[in-house]
C-alpha atoms as a PDB file:
ATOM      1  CA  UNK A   1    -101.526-159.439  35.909  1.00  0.00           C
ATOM      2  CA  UNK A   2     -99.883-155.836  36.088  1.00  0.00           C
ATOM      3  CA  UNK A   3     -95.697-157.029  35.717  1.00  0.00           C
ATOM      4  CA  UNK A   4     -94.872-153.653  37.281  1.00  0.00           C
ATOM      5  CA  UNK A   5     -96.653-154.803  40.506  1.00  0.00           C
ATOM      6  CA  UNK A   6     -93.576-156.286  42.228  1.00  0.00           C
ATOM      7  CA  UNK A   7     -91.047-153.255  40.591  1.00  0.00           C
ATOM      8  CA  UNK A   8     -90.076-150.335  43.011  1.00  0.00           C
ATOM      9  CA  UNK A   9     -91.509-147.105  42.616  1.00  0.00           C
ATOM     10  CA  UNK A  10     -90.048-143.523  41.501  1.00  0.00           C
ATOM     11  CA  UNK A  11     -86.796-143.308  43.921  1.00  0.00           C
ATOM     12  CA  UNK A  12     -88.525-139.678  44.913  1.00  0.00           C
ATOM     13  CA  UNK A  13     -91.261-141.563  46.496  1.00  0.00           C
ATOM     14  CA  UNK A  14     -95.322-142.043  45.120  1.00  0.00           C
ATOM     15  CA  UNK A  15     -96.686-138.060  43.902  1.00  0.00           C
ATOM     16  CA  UNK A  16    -100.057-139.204  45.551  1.00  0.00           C
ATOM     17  CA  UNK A  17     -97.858-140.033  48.564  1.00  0.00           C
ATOM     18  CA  UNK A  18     -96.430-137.255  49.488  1.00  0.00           C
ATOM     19  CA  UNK A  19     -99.165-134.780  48.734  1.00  0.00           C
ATOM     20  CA  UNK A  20    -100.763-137.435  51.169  1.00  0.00           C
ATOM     21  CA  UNK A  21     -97.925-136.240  53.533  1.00  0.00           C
ATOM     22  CA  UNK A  22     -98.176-133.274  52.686  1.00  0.00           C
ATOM     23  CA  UNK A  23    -101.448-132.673  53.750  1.00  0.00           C
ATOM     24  CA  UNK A  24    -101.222-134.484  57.122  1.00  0.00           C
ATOM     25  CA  UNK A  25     -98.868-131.574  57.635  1.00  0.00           C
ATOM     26  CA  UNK A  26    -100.911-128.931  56.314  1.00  0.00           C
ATOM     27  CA  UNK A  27     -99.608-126.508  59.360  1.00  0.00           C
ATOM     28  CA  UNK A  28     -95.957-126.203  58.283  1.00  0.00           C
ATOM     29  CA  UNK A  29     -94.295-124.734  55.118  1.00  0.00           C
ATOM     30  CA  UNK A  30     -93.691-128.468  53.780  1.00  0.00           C
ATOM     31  CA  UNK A  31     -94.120-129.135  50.612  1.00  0.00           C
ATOM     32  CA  UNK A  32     -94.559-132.701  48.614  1.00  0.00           C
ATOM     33  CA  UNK A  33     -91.367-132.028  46.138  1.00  0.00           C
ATOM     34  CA  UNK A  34     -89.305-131.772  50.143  1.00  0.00           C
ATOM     35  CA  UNK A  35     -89.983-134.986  50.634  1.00  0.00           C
ATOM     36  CA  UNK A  36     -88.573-138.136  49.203  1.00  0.00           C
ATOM     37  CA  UNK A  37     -88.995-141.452  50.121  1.00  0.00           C
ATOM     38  CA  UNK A  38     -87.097-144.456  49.717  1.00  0.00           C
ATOM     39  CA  UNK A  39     -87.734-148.298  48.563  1.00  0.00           C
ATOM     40  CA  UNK A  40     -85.371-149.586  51.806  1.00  0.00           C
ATOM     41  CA  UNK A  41     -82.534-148.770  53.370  1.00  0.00           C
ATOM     42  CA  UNK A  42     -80.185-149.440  50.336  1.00  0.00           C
ATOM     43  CA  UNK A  43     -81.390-146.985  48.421  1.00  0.00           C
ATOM     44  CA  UNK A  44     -81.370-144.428  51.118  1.00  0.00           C
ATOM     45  CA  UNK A  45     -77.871-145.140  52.338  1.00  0.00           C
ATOM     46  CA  UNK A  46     -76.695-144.624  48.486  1.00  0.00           C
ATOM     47  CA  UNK A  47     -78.980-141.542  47.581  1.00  0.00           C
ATOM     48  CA  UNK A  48     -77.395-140.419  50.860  1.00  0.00           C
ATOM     49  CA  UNK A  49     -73.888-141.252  50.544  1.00  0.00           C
ATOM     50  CA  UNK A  50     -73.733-140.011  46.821  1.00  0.00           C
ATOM     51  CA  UNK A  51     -74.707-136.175  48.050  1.00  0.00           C
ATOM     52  CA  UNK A  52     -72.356-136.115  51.063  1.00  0.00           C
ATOM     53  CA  UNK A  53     -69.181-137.317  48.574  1.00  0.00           C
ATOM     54  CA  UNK A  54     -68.501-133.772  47.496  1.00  0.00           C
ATOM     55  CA  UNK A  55     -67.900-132.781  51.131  1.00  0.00           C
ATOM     56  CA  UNK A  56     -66.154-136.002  53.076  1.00  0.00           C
ATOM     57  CA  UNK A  57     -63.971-139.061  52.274  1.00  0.00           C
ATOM     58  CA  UNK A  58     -64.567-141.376  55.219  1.00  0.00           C
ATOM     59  CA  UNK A  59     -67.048-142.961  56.585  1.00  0.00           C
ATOM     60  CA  UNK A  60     -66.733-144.169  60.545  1.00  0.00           C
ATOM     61  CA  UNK A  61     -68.736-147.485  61.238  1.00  0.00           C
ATOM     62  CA  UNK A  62     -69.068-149.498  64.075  1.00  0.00           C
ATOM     63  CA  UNK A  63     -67.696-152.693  64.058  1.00  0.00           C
ATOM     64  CA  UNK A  64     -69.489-155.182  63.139  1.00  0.00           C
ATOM     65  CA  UNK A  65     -71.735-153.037  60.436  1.00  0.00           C
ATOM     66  CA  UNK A  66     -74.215-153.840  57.426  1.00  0.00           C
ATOM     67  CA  UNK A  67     -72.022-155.076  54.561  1.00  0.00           C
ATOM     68  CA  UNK A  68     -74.532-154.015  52.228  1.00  0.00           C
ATOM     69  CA  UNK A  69     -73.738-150.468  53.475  1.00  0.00           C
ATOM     70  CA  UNK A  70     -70.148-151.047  53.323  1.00  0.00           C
ATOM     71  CA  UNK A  71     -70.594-152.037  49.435  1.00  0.00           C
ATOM     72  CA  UNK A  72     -72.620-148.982  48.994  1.00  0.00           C
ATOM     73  CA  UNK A  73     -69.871-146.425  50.589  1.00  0.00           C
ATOM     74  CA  UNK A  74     -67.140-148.001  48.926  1.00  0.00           C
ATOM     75  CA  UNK A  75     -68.988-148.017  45.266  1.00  0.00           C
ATOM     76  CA  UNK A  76     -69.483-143.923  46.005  1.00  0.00           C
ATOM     77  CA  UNK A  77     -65.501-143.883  47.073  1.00  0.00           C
ATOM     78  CA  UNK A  78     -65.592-143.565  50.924  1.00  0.00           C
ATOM     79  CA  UNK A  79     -62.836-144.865  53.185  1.00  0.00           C
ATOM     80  CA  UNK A  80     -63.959-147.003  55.627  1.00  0.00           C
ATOM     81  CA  UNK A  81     -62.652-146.445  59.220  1.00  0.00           C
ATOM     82  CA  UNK A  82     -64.273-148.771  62.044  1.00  0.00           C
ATOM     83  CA  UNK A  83     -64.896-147.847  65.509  1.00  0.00           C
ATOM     84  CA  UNK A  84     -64.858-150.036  68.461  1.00  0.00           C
ATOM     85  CA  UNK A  85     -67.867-148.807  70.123  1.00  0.00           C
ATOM     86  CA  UNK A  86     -66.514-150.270  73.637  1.00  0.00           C
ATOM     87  CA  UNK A  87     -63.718-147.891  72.980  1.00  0.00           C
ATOM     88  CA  UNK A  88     -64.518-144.058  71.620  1.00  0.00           C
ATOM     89  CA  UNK A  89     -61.505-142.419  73.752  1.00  0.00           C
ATOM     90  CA  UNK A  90     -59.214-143.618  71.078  1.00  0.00           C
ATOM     91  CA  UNK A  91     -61.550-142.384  67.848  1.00  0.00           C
ATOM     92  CA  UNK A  92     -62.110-139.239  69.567  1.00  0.00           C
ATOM     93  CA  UNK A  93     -58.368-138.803  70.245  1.00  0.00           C
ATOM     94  CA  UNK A  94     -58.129-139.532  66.288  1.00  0.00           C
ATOM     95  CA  UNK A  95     -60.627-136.947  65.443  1.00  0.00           C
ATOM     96  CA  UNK A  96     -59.278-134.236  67.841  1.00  0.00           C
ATOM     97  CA  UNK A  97     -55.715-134.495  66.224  1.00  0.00           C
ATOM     98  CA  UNK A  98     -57.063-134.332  62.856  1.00  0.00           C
ATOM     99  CA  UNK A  99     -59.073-131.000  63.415  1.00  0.00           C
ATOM    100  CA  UNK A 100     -55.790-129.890  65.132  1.00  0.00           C
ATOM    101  CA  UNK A 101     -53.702-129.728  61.840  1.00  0.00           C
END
């Protein structure tokens, strides 16, 4: 009868976990505090969207996307710009001009 049995875990991911990880990769230079894990895509889209901010202000999506990820990257102030996938001539036209200025 543990209540914390259905509650996620540290955002970082289990300790035992990733020294687990670690381990597996015992050949390379990783190390268990370089690794983070997530409890689902949610919380990886905002973990991720919350460190790029500092650097960009739009996000491109294809259209249709995840509205749960279109909540999360307007909550960390994105602009969201779709793309029609059957037509990237027109967002790459977009993107070339802006690098241009």
């Amino acid at each position: 009868n543990d209540p914390n049995i259905l509650q996620y875990g540290k955002a970082e991911g289990f300790y035992t976990y990733r020294k687990m990880i670690t381990n597996f990769m015992e050949n390379s230079s990783l190390q268990q505090d370089h690794i983070f894990m997530t409890n689902g895509i949610s919380q990886a889209l905002f973990m991720i969207t919350s460190t790029l901010r500092s650097e960009y202000d739009t996000i491109y999506v294809e259209n249709p996307t995840y509205f749960i990820a279109l909540q999360i990257f307007l909550e960390n102030g994105f602009k969201i710009e779709t793309i029609d996938l059957n037509n990237l001539e027109v967002f790459e036209r977009i993107e070339k001009k802006k690098l241009e200025r």
